[in-house]
N, C-alpha and C. Protein backbone atom coordinates (compact mmCIF):
# COMPACT_ATOMS: atom_id res chain seq x y z
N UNK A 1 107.73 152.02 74.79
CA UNK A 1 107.15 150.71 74.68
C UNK A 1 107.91 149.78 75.62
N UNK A 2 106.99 148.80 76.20
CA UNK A 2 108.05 148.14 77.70
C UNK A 2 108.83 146.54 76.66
N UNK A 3 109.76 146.30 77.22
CA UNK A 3 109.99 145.22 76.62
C UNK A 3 109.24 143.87 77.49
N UNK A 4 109.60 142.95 76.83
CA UNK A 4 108.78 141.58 77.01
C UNK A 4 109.79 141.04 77.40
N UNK A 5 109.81 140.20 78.55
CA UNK A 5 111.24 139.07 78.78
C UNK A 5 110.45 137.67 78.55
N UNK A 6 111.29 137.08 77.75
CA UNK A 6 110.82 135.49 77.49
C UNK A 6 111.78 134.82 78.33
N UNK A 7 111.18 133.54 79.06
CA UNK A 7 112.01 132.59 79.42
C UNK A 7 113.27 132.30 77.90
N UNK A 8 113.52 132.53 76.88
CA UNK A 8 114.39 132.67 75.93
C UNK A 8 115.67 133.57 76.06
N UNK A 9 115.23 134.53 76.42
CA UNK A 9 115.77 135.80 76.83
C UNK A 9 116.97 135.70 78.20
N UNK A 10 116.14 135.17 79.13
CA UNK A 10 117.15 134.57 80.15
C UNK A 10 118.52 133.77 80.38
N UNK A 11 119.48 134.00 80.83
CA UNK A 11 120.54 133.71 80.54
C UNK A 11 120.25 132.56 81.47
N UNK A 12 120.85 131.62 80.78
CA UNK A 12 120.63 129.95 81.18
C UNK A 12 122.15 129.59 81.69
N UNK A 13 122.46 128.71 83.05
CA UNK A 13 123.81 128.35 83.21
C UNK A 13 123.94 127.25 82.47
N UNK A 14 125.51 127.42 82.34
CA UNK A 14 126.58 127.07 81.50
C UNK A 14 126.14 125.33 81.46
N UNK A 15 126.08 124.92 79.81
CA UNK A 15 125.99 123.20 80.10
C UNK A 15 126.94 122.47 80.88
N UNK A 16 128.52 122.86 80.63
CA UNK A 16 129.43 122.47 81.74
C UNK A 16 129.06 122.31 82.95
N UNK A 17 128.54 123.68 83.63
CA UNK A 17 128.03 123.38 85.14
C UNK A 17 127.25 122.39 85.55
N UNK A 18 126.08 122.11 84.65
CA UNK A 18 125.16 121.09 84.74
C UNK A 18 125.56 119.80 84.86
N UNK A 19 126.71 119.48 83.65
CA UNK A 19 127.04 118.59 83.54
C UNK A 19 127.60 118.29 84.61
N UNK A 20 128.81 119.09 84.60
CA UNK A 20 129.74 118.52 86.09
C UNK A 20 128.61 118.07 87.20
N UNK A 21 128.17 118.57 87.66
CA UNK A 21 126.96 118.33 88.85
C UNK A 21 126.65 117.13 88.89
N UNK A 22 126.19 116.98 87.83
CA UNK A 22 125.52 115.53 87.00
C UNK A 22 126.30 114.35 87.54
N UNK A 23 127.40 114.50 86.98
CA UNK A 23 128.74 113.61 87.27
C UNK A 23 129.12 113.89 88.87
N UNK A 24 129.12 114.79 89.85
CA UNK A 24 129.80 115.08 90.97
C UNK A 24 128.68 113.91 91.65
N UNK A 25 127.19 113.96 91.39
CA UNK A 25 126.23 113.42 92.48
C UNK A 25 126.18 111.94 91.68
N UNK A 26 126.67 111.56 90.57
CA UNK A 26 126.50 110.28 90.43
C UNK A 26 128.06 109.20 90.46
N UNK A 27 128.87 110.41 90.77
CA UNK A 27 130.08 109.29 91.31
C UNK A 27 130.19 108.76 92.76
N UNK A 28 128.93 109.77 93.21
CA UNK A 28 128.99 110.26 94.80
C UNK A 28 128.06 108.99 95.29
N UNK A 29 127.13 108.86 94.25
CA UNK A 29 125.91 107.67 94.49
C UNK A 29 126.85 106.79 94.09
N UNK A 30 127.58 106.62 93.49
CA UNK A 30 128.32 105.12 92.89
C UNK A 30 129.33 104.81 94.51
N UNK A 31 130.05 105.70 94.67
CA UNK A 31 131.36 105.65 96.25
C UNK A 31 129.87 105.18 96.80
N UNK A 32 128.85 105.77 97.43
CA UNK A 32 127.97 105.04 98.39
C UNK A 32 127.68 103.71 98.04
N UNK A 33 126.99 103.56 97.18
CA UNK A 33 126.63 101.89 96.86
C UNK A 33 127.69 100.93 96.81
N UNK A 34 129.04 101.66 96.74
CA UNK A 34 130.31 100.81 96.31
C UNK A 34 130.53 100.66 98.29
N UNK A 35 130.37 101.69 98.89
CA UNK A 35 130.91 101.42 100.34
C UNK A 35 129.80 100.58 100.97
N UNK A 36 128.77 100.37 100.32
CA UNK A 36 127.52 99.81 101.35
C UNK A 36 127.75 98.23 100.93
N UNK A 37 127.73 98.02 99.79
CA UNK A 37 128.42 96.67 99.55
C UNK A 37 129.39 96.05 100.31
N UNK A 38 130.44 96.53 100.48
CA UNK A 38 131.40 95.94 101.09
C UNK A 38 130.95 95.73 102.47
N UNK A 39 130.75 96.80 103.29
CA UNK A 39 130.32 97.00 104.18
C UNK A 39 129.37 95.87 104.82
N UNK A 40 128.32 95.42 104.38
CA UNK A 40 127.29 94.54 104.27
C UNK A 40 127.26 93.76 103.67
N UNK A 41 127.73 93.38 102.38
CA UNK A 41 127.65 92.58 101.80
C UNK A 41 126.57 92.28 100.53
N UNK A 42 126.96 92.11 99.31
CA UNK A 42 126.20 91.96 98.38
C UNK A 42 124.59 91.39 98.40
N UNK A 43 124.66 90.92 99.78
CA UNK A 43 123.29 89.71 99.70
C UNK A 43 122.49 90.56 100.96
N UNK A 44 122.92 91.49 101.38
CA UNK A 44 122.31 92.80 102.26
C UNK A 44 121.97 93.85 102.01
N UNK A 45 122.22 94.06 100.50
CA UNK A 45 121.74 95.55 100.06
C UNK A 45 120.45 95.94 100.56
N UNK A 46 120.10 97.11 101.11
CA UNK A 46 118.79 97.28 101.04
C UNK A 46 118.01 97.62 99.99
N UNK A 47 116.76 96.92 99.29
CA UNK A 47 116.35 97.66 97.94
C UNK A 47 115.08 98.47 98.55
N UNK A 48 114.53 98.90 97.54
CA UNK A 48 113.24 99.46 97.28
C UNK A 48 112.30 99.01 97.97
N UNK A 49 112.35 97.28 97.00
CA UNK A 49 111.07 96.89 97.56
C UNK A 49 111.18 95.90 99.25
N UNK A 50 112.67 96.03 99.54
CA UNK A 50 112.60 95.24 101.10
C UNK A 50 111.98 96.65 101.91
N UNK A 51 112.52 98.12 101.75
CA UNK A 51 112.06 98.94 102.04
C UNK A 51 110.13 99.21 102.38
N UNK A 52 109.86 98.84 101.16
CA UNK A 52 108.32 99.01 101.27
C UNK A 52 107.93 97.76 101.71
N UNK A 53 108.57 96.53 102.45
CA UNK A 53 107.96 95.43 102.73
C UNK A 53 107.94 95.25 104.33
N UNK A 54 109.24 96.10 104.83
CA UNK A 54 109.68 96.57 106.15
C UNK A 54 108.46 97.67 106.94
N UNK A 55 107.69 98.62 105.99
CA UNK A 55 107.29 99.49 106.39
C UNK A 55 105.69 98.83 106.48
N UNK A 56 105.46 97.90 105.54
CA UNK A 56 104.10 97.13 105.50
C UNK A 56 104.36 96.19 106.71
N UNK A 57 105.23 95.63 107.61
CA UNK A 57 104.99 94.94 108.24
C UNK A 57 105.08 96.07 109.63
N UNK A 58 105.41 97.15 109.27
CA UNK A 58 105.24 97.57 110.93
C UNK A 58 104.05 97.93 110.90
N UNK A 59 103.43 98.59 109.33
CA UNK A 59 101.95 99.20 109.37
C UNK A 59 101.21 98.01 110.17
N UNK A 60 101.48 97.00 109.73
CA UNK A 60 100.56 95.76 110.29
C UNK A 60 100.83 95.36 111.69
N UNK A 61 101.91 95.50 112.39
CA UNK A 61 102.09 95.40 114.08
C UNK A 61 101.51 96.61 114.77
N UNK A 62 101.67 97.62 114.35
CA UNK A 62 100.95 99.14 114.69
C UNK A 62 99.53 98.43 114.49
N UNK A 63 99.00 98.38 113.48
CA UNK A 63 97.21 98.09 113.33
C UNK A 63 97.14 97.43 114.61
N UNK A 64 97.80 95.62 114.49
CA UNK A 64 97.39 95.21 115.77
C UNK A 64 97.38 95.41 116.66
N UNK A 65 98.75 96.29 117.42
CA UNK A 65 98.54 96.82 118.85
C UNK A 65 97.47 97.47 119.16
N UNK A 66 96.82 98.91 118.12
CA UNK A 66 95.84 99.61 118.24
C UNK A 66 94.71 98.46 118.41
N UNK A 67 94.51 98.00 117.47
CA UNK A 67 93.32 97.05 117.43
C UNK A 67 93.14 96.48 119.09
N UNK A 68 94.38 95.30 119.71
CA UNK A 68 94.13 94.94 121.37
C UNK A 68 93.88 96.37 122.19
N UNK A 69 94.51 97.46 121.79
CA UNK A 69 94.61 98.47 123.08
C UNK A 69 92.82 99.01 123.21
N UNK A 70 92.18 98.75 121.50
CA UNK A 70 90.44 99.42 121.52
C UNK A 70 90.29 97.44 122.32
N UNK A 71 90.12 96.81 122.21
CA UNK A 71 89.72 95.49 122.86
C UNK A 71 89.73 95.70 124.21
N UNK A 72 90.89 95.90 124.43
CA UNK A 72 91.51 96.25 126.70
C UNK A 72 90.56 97.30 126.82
N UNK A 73 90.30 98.40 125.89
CA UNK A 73 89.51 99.34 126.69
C UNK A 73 88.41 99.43 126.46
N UNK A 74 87.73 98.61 125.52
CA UNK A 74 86.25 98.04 125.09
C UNK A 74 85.70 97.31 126.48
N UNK A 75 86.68 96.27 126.89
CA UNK A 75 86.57 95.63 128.16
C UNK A 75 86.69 95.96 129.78
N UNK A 76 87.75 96.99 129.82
CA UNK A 76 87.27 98.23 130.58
C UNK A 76 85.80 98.95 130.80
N UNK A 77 85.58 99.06 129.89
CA UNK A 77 84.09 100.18 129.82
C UNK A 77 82.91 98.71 130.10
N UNK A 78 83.07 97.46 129.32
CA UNK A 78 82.18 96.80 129.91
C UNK A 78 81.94 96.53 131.41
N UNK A 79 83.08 96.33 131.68
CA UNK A 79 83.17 95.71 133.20
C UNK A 79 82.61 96.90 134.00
N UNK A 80 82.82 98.38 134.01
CA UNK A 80 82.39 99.51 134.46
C UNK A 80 81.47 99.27 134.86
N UNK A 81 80.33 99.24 133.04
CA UNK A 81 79.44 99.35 132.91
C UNK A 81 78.06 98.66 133.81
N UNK A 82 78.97 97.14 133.94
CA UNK A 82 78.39 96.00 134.61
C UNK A 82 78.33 96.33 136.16
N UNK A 83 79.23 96.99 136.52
CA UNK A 83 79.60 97.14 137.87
C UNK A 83 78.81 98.49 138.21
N UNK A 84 78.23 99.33 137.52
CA UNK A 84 77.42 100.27 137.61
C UNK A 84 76.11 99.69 137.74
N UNK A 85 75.64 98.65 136.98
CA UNK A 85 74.51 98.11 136.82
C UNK A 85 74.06 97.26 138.14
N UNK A 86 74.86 97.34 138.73
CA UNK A 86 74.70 96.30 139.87
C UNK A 86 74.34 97.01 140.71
């Protein structure tokens, strides 16, 4: 008869290991935020939402360039067009 392996069955690592980890990447995030502070200064942190406000304003300089570059070459093709017609 075959045996059955349950995710139960599986030897799970040690809670220690986990833990430590836990603690190694969040003292590691604390030294960063503690060096970026100083560094810059409390009133420079970068957050979240300056992040997503930085990336909305390039989305919006990107749109416009595209937007003049179809205009320049909308006006291109007219002038062609005109100059064909003649």
């Amino acid at each position: 008869m075959a045996t059955i392996r349950t995710a139960a069955a599986e030897p799970a690592l040690p809670a220690g290991f986990v833990n430590a980890s836990r603690a190694l990447v969040a003292a590691a995030a604390d030294v960063a935020v503690t060096v970026q502070r100083r560094v810059v200064g409390d009133a420079n942190i970068r957050t979240a939402r300056d992040n997503a406000w930085a990336a909305t304003l390039e989305n919006r300089a990107r749109h416009e360039e595209r937007a003049a570059l179809t205009r320049e070459v909308a006006a291109l093709v007219a002038r062609r067009t005109m100059a064909d017609a003649r």
